[in-house]
PDB file of N, CA and C in Angstrom:
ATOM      1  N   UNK A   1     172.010 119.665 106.839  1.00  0.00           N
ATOM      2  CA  UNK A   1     173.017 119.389 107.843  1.00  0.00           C
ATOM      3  C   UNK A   1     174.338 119.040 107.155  1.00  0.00           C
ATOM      4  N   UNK A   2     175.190 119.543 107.380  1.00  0.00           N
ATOM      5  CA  UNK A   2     177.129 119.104 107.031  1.00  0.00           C
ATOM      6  C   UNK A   2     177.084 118.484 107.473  1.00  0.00           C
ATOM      7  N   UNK A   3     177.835 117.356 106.594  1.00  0.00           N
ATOM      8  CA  UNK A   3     178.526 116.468 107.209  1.00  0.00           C
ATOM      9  C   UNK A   3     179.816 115.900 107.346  1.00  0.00           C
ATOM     10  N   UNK A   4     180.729 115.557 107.648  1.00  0.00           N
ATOM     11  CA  UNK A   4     182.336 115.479 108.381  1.00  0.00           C
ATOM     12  C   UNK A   4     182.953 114.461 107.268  1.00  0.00           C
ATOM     13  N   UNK A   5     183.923 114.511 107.288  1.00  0.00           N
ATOM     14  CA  UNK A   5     184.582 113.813 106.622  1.00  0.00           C
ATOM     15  C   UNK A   5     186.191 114.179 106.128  1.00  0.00           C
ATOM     16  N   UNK A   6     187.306 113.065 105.943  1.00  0.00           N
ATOM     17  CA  UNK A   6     188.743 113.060 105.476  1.00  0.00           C
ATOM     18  C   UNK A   6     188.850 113.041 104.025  1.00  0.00           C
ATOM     19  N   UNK A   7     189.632 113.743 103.999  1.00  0.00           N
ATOM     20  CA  UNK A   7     190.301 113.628 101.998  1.00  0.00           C
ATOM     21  C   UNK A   7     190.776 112.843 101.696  1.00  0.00           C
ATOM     22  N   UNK A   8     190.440 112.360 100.440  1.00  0.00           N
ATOM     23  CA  UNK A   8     191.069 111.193  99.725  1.00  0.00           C
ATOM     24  C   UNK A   8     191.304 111.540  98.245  1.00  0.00           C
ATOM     25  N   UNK A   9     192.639 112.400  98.571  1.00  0.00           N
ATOM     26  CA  UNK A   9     193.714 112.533  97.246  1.00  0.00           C
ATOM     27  C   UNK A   9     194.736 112.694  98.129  1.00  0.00           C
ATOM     28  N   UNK A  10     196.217 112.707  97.407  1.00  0.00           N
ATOM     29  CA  UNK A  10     197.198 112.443  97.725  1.00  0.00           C
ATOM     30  C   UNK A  10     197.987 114.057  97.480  1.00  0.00           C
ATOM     31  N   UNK A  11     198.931 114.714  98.328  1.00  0.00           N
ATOM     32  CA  UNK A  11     199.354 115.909  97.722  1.00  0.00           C
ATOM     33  C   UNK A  11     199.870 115.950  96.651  1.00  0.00           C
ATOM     34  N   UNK A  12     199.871 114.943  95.641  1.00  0.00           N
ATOM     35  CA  UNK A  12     200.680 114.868  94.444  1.00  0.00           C
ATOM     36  C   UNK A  12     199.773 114.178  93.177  1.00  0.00           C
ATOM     37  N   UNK A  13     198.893 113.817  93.571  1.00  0.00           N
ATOM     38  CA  UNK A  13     197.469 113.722  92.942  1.00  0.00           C
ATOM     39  C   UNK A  13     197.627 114.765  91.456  1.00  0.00           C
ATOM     40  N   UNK A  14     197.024 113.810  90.008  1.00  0.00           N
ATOM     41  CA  UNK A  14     196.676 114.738  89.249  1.00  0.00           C
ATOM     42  C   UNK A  14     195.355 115.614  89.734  1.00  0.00           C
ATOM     43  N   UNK A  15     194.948 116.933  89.002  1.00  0.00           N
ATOM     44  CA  UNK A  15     193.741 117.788  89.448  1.00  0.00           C
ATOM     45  C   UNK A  15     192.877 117.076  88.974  1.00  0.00           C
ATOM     46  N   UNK A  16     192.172 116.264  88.355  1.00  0.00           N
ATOM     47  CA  UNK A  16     190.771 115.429  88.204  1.00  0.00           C
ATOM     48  C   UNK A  16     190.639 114.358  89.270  1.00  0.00           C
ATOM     49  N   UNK A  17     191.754 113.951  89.888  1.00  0.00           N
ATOM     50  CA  UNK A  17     191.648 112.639  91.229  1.00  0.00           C
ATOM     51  C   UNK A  17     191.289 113.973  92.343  1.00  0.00           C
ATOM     52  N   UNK A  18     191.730 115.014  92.112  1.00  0.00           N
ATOM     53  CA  UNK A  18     191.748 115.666  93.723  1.00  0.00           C
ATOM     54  C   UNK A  18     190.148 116.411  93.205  1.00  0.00           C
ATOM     55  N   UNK A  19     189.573 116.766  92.008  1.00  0.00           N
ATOM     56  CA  UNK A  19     188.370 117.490  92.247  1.00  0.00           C
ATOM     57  C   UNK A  19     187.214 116.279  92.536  1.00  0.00           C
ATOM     58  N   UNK A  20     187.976 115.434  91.967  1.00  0.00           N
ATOM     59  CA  UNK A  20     186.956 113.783  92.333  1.00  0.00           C
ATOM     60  C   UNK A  20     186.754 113.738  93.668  1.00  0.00           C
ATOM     61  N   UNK A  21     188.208 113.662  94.426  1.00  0.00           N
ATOM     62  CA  UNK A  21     187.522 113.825  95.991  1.00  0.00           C
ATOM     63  C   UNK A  21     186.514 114.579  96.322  1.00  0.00           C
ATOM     64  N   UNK A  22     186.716 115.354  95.673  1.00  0.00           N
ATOM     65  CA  UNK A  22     185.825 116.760  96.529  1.00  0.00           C
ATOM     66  C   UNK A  22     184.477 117.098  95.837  1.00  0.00           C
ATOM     67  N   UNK A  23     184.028 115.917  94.347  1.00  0.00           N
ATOM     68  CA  UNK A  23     183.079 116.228  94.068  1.00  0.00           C
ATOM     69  C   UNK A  23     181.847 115.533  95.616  1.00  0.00           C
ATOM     70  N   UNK A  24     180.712 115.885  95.224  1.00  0.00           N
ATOM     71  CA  UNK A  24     179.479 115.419  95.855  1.00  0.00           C
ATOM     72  C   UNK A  24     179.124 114.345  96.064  1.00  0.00           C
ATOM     73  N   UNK A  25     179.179 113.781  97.455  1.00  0.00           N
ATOM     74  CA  UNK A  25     178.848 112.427  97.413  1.00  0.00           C
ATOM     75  C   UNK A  25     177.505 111.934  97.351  1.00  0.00           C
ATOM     76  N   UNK A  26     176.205 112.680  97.086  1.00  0.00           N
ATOM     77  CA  UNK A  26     174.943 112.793  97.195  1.00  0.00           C
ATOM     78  C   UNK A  26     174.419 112.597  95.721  1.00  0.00           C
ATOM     79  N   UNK A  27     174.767 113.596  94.622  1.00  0.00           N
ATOM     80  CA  UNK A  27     174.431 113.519  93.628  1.00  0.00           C
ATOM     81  C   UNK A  27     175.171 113.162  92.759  1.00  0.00           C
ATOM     82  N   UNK A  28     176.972 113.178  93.042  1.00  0.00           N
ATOM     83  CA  UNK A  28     178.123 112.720  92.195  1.00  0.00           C
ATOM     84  C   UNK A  28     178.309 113.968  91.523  1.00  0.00           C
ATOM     85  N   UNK A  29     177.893 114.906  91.901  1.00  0.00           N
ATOM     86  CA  UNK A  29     177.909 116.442  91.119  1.00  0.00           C
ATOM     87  C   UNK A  29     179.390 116.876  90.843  1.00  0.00           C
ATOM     88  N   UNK A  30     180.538 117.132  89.879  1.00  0.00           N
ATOM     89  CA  UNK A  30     181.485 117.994  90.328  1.00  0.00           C
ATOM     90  C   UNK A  30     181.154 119.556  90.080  1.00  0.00           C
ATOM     91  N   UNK A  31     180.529 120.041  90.385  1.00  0.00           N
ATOM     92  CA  UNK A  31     179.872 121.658  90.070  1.00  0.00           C
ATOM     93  C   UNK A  31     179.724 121.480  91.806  1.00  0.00           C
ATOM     94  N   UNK A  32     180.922 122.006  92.467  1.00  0.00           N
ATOM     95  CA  UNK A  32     181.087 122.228  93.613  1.00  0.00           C
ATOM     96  C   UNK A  32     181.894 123.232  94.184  1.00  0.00           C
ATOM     97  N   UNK A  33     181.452 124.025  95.370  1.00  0.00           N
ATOM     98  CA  UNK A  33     182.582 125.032  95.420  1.00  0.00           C
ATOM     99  C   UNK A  33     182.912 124.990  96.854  1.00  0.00           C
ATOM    100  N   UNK A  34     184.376 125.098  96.750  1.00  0.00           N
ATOM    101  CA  UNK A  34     184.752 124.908  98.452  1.00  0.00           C
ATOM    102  C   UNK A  34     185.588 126.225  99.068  1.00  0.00           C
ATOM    103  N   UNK A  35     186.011 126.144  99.858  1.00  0.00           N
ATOM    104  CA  UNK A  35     186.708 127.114 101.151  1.00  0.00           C
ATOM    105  C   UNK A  35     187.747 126.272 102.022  1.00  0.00           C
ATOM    106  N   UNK A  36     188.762 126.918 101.694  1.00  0.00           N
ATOM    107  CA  UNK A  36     189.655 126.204 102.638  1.00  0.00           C
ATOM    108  C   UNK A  36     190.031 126.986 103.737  1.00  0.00           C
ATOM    109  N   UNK A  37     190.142 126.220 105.009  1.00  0.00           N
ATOM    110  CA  UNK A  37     189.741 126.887 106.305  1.00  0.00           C
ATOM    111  C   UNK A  37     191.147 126.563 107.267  1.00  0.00           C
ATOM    112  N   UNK A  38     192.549 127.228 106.416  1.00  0.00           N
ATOM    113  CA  UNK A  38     193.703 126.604 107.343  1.00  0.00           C
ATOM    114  C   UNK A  38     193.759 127.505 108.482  1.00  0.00           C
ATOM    115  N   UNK A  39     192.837 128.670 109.432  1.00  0.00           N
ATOM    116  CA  UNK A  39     193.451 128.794 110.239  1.00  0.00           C
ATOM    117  C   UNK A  39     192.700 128.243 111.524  1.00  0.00           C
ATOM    118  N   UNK A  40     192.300 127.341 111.005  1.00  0.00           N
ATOM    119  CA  UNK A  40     192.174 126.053 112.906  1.00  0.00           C
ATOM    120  C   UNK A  40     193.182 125.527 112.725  1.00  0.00           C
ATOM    121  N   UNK A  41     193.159 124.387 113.766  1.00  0.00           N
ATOM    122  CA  UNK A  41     193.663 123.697 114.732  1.00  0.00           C
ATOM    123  C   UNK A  41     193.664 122.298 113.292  1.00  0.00           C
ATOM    124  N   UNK A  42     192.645 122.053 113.115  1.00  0.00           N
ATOM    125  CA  UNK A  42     192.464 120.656 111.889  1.00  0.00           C
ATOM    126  C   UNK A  42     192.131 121.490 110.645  1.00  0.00           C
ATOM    127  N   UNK A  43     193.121 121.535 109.620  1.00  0.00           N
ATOM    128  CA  UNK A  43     192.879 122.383 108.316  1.00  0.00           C
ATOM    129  C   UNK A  43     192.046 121.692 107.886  1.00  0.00           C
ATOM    130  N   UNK A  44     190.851 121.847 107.460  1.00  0.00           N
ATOM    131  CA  UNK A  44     189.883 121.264 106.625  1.00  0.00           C
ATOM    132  C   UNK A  44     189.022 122.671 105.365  1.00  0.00           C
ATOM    133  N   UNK A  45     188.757 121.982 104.300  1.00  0.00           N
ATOM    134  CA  UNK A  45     187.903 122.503 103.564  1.00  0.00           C
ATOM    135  C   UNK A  45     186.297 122.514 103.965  1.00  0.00           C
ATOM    136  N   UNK A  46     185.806 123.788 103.468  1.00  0.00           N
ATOM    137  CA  UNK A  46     184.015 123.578 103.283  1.00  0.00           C
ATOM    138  C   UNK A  46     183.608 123.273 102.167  1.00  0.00           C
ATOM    139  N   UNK A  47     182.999 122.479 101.683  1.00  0.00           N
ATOM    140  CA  UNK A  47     182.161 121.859 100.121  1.00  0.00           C
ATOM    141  C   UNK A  47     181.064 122.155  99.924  1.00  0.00           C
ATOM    142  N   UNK A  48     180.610 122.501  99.220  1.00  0.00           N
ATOM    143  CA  UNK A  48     179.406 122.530  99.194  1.00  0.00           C
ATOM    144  C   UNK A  48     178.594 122.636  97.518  1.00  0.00           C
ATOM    145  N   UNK A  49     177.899 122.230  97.288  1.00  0.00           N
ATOM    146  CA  UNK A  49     177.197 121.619  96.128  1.00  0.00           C
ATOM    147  C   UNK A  49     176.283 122.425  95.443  1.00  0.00           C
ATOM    148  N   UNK A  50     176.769 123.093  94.341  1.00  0.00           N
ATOM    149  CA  UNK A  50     175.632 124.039  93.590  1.00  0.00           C
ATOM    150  C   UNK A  50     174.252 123.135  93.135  1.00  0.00           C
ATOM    151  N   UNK A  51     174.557 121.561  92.405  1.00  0.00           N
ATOM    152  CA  UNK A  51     173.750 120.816  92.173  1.00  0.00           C
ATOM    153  C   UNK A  51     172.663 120.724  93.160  1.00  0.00           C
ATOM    154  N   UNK A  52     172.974 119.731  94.011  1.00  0.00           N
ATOM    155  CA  UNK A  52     171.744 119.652  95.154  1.00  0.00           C
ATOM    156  C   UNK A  52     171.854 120.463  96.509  1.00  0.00           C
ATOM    157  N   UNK A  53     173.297 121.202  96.839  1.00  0.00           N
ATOM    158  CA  UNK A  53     172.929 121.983  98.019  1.00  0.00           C
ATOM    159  C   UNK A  53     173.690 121.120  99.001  1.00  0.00           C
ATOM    160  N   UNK A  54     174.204 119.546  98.605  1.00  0.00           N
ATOM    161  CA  UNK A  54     174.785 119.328 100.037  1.00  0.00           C
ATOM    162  C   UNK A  54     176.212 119.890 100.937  1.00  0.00           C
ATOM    163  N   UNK A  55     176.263 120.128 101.856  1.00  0.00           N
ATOM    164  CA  UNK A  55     177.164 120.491 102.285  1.00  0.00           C
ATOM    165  C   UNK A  55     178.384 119.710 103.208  1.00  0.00           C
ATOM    166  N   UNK A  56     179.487 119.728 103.627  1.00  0.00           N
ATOM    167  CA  UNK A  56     180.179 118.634 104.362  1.00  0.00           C
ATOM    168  C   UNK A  56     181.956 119.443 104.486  1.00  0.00           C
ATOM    169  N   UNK A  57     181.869 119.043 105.637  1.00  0.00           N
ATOM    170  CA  UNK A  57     183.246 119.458 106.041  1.00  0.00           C
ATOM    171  C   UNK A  57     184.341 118.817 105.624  1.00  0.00           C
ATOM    172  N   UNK A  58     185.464 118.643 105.139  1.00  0.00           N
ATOM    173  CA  UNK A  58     186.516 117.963 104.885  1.00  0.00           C
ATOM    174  C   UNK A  58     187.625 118.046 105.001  1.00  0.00           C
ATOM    175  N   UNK A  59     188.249 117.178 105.785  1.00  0.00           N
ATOM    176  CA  UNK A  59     189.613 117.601 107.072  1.00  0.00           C
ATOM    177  C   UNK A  59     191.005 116.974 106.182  1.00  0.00           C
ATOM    178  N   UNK A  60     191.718 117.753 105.823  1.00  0.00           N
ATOM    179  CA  UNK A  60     192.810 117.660 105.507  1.00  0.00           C
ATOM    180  C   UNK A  60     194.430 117.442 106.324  1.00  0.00           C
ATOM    181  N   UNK A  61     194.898 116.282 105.454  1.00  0.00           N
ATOM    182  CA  UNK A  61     196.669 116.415 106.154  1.00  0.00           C
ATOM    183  C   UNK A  61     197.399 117.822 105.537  1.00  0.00           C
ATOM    184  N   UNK A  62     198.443 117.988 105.707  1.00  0.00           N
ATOM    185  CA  UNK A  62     199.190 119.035 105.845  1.00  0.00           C
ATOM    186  C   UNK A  62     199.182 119.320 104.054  1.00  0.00           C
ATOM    187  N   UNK A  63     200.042 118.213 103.418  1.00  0.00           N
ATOM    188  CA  UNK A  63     200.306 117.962 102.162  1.00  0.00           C
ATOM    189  C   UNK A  63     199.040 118.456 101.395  1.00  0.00           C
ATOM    190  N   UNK A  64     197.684 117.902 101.655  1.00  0.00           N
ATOM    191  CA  UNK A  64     196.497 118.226 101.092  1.00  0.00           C
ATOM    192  C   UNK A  64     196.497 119.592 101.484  1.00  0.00           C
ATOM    193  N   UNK A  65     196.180 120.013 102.224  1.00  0.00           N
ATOM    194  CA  UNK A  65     196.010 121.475 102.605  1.00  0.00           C
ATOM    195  C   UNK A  65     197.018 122.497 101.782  1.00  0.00           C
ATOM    196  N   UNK A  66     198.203 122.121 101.717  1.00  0.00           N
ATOM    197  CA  UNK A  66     199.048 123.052 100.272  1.00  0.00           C
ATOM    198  C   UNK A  66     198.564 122.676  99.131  1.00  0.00           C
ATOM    199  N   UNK A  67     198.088 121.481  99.092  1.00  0.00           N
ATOM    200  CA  UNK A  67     197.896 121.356  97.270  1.00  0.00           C
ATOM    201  C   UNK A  67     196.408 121.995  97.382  1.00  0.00           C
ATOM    202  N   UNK A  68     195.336 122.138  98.178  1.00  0.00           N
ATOM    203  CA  UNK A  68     194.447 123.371  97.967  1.00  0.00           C
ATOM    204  C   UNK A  68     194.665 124.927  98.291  1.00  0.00           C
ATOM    205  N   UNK A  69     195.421 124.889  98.786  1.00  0.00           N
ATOM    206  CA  UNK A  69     196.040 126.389  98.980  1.00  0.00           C
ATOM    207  C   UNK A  69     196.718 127.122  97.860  1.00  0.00           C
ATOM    208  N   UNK A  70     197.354 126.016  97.088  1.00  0.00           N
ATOM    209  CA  UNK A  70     197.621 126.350  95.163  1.00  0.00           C
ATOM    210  C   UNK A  70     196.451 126.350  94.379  1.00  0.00           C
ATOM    211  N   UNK A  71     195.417 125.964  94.531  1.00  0.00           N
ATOM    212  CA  UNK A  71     194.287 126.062  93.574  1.00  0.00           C
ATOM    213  C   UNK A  71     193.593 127.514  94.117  1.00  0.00           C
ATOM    214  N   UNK A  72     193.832 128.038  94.866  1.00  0.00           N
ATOM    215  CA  UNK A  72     193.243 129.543  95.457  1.00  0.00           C
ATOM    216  C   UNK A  72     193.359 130.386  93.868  1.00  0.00           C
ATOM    217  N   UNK A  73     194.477 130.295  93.614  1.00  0.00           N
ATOM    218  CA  UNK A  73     194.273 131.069  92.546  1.00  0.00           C
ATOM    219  C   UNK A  73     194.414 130.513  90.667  1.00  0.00           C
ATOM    220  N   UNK A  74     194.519 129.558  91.039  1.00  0.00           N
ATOM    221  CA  UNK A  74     194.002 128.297  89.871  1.00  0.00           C
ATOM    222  C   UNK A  74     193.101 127.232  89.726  1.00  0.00           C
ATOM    223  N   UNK A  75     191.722 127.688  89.266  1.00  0.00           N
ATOM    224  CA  UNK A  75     190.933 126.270  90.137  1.00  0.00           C
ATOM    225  C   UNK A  75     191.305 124.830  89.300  1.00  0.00           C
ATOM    226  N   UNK A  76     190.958 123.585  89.864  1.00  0.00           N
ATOM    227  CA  UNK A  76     191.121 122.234  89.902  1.00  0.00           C
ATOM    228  C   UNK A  76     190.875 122.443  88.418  1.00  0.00           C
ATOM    229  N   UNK A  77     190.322 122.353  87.567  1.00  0.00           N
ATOM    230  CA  UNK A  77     189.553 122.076  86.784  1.00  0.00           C
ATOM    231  C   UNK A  77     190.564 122.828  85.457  1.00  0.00           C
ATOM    232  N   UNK A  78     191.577 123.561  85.507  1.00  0.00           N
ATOM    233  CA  UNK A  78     192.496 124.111  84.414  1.00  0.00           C
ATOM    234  C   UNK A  78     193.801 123.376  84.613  1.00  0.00           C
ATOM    235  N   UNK A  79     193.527 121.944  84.200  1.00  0.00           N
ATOM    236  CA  UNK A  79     195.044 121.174  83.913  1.00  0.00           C
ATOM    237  C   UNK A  79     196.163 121.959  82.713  1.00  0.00           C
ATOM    238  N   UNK A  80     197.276 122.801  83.138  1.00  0.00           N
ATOM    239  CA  UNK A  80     198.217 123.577  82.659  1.00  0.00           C
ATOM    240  C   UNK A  80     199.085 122.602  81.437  1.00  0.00           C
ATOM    241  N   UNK A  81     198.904 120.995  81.578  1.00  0.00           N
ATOM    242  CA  UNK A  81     199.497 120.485  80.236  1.00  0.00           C
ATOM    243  C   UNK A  81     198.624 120.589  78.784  1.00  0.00           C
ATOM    244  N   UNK A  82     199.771 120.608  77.984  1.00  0.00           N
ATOM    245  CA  UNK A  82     198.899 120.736  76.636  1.00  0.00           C
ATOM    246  C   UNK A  82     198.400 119.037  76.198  1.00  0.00           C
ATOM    247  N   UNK A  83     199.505 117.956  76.343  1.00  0.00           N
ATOM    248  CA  UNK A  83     199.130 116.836  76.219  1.00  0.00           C
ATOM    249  C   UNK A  83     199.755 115.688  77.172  1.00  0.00           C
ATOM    250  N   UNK A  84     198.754 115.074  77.476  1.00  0.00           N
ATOM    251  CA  UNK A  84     199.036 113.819  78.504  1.00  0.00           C
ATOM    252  C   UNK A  84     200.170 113.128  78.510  1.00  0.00           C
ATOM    253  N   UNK A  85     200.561 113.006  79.909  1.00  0.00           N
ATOM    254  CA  UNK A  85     201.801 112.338  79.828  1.00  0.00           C
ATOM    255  C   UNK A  85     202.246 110.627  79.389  1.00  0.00           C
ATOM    256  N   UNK A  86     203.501 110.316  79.284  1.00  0.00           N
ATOM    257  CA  UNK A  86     203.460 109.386  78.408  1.00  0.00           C
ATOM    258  C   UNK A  86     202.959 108.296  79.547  1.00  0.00           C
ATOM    259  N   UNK A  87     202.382 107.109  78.992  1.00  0.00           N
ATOM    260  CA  UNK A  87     201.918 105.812  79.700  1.00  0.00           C
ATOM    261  C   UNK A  87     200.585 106.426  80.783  1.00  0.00           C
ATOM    262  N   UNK A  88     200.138 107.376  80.265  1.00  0.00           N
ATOM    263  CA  UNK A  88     198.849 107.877  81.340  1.00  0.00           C
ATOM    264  C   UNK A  88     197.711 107.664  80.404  1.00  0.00           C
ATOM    265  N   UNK A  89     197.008 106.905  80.951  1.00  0.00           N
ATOM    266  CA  UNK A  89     195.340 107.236  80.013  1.00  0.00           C
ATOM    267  C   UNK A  89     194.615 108.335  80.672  1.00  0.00           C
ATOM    268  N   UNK A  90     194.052 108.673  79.369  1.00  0.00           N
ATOM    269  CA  UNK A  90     192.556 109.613  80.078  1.00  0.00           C
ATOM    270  C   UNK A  90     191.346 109.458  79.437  1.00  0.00           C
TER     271      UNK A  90
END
């Protein structure tokens, strides 16, 4: 069964806070693959979990919904800097 749920990254989010949202809340898996579904009414993504299979809907604000609409053809997971910015840990 899917289950429902809001995003929690920010449209300006580095890409490891926003694939964090969207990893698995079941197994903590990030080996997840989603679908973004902007032509309803509530833009939300589909998630769903190669690890264990869970699945869950996830409803996006406007801002979120462009910053996954840029990963269409770059996924989360290829940060484009060569080295971290200054005063940032990783």
């Amino acid at each position: 069964m899917a289950t429902l749920e809001t995003a929690h990254f920010r449209g300006d989010d580095a890409d490891v806070l926003v694939a964090a949202s969207l990893a698995c809340p079941g197994c903590l898996s990030s080996d997840v693959r989603w679908t973004l579904d902007a032509e309803s009414f509530d833009p939300s993504v589909e998630v769903s979990c190669d690890a264990c299979g869970h699945r869950r809907r996830v409803f996006l604000e406007p801002m979120q919904e462009l910053r996954l609409a840029l990963h269409e053809e770059r996924p989360l997971g290829q940060d484009m800097r060569t080295t971290p910015a200054p005063g940032v840990a990783l």
